[in-house]
Protein backbone atom coordinates (compact mmCIF):
# COMPACT_ATOMS: atom_id res chain seq x y z
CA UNK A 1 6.12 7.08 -2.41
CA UNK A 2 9.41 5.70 -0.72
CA UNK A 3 11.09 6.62 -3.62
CA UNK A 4 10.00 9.98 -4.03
CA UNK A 5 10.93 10.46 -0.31
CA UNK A 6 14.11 9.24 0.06
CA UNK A 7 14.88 11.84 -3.38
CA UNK A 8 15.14 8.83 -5.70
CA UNK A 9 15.24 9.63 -9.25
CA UNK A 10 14.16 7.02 -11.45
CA UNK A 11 12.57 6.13 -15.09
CA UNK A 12 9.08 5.59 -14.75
CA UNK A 13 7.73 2.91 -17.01
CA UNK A 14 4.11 2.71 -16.60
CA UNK A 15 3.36 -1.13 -17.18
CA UNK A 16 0.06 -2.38 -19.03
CA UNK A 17 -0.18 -5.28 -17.51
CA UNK A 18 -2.33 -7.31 -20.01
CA UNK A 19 0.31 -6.26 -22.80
CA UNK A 20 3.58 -6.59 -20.69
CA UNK A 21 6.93 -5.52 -22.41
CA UNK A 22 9.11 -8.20 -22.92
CA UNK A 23 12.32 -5.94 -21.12
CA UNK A 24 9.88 -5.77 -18.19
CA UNK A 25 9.64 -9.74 -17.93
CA UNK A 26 13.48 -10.30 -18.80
CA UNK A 27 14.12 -8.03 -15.26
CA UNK A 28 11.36 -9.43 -13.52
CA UNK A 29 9.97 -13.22 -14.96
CA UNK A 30 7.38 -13.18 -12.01
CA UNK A 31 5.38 -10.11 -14.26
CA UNK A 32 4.51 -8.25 -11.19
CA UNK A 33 4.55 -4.71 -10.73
CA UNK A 34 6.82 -2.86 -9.05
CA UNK A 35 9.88 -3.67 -10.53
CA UNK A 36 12.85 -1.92 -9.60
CA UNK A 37 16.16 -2.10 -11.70
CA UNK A 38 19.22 -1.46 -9.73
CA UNK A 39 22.60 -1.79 -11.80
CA UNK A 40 22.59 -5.61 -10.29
CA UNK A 41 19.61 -6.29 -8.63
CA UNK A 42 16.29 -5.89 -9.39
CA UNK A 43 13.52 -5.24 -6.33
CA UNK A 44 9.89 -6.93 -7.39
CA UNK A 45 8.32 -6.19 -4.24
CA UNK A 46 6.92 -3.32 -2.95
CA UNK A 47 8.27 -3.79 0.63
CA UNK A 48 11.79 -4.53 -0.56
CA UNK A 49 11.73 -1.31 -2.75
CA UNK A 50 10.61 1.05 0.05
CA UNK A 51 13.12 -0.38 2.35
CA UNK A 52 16.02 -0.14 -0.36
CA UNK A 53 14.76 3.36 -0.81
CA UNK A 54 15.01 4.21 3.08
CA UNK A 55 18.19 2.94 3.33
CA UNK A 56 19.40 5.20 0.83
CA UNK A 57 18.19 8.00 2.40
CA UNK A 58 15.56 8.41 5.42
CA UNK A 59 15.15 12.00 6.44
CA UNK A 60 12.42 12.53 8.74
CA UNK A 61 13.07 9.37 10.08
CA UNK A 62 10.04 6.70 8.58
CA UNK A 63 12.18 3.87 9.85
CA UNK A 64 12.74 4.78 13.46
CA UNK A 65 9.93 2.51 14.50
CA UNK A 66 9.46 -0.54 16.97
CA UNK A 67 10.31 -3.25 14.54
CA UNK A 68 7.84 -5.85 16.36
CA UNK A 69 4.89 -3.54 15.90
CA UNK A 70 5.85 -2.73 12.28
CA UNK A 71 6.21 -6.35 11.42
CA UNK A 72 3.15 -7.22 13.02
CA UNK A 73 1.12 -4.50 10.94
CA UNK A 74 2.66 -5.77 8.17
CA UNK A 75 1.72 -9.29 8.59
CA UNK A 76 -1.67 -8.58 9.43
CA UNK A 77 -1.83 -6.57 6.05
CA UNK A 78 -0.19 -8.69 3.42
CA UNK A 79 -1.46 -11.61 5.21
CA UNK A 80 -5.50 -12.08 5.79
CA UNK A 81 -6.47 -8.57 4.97
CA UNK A 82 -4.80 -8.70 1.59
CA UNK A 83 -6.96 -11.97 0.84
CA UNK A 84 -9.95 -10.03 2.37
CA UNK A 85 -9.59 -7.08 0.04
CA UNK A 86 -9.33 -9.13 -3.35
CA UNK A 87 -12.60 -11.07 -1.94
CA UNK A 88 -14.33 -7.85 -1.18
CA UNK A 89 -13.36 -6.27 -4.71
CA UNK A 90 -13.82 -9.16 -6.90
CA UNK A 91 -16.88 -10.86 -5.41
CA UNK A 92 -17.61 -12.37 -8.84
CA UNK A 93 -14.20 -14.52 -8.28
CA UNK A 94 -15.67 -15.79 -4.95
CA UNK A 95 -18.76 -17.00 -5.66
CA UNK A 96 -18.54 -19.13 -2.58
CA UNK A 97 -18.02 -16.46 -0.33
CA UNK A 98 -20.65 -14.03 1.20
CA UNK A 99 -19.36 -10.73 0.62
CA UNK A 100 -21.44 -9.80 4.29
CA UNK A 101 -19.06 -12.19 5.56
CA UNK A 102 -15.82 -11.13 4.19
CA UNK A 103 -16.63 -7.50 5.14
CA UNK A 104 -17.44 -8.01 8.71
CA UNK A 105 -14.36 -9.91 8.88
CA UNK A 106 -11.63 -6.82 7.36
CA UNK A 107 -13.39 -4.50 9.49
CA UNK A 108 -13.19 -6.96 12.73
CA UNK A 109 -9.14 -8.06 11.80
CA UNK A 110 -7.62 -5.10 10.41
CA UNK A 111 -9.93 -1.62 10.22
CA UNK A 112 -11.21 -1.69 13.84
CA UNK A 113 -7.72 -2.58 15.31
CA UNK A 114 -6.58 0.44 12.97
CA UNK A 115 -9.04 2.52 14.65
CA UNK A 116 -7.84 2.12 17.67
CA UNK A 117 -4.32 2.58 17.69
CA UNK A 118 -5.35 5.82 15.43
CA UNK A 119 -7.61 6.74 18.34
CA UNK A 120 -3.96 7.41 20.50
CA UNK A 121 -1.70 9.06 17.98
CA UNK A 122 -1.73 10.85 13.97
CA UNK A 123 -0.50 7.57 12.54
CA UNK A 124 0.09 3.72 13.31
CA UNK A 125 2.74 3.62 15.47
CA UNK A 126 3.08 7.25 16.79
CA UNK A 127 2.78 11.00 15.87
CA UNK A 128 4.91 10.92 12.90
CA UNK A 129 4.51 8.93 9.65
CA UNK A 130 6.56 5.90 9.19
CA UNK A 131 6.77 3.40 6.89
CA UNK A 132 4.36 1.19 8.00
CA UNK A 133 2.14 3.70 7.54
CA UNK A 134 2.84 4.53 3.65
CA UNK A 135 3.28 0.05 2.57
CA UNK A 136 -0.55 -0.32 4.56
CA UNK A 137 -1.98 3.12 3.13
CA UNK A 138 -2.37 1.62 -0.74
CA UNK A 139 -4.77 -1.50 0.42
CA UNK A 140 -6.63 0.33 2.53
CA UNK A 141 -7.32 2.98 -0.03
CA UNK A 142 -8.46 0.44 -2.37
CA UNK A 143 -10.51 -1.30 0.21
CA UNK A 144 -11.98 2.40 0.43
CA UNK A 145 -12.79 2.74 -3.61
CA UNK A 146 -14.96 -0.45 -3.53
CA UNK A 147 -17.79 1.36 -2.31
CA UNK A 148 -16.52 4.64 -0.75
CA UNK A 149 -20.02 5.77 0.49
CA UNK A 150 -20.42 2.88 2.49
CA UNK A 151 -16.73 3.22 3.62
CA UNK A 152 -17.38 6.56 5.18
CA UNK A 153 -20.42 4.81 7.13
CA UNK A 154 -18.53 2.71 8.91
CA UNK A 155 -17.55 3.39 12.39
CA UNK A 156 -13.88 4.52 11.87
CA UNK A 157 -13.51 7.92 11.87
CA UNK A 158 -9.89 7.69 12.79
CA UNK A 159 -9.01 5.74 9.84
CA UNK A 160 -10.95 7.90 7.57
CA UNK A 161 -9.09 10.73 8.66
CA UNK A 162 -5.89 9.10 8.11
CA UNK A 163 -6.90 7.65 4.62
CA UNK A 164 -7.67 11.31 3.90
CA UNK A 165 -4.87 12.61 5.15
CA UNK A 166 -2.74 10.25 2.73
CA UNK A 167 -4.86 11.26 -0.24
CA UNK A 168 -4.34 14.95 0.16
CA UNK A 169 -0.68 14.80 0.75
CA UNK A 170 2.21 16.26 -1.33
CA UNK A 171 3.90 13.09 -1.39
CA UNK A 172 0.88 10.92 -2.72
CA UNK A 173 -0.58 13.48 -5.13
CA UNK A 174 3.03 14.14 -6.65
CA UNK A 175 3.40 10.18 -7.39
CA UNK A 176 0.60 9.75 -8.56
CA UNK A 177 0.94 11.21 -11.84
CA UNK A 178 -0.60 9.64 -15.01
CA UNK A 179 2.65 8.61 -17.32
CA UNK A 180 1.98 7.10 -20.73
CA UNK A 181 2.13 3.26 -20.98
CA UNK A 182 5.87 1.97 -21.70
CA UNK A 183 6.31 0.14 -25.27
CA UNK A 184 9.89 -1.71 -25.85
């Protein structure tokens, strides 16, 4: 979505990820996706990519944010809730945990305090979209797909509003265009 905002063009190379291409693991050995191949660098994570792309170019101004509060949105995402969400999708992995559990504690440590500051403003950190809002977005709408009738129950309106408003935008519904899988 950074990408696509700042007026990137790139190559798409949709990535199978249980048959990955070798050129894809010669630019990135770590396997992951996104991969991003500059002339001399190469960007394998999704942060670095969408802050590359916003350098490039930045024109409603995603970036102009309180650094502290982005970082600490950011930390609370790829940190615990990012753990939560994998527990909460793959329960089968966790045997050990109690899925009751794991959902009281994402709601309680990263959907309720999203509430709130939704509550005050359109987005996370104000009444225009940033960045913060579009690298958090993702996880919580795959937090949302694990059982999205139960989602809408819970007592965030706010966020559901936001979530939605993601989903229906331009921006997301342009990138998120099926392209066939990449073969070397």
């Amino acid at each position: 979505m950074a990408l696509k905002y700042a007026g990137i063009v790139i190559e798409h190379r949709e990535i199978e990820l249980r048959n990955k291409p070798q050129s894809m693991l010669q630019a990135s050995p770590k396997g992951t996706v996104p991969v991003l191949c500059l002339d001399d660098v190469v960007l394998d994570q999704s942060l670095d990519i969408m802050h590359w792309a916003i350098k490039q170019s930045d024109p409603y101004g995603w970036k102009n944010v309180d650094d502290e509060i982005a970082q600490a949105w950011i930390d609370k995402n790829d940190g615990r809730f990012k753990t939560l969400l994998d527990q909460y999708k793959y329960p089968n992995r966790f045997p050990e945990m109690e899925p009751e559990a794991v959902l009281d504690e994402a709601l309680q440590m990263m959907l309720m305090p999203m509430e709130t500051a939704l509550q005050h403003s359109q987005y996370l950190l104000g009444e225009k979209i940033s960045w913060v809002d579009v690298a958090i977005f993702p996880f919580i709408r795959q937090f949302s797909m694990v059982d999205a009738k139960r989602f809408e129950e819970f007592p965030i309106p706010a966020v559901n509003k936001w979530l939605t408003q993601h989903l229906d935008s331009e921006l997301f519904n342009t990138v998120m265009q099926k392209h066939p899988v990449w073969l070397d």
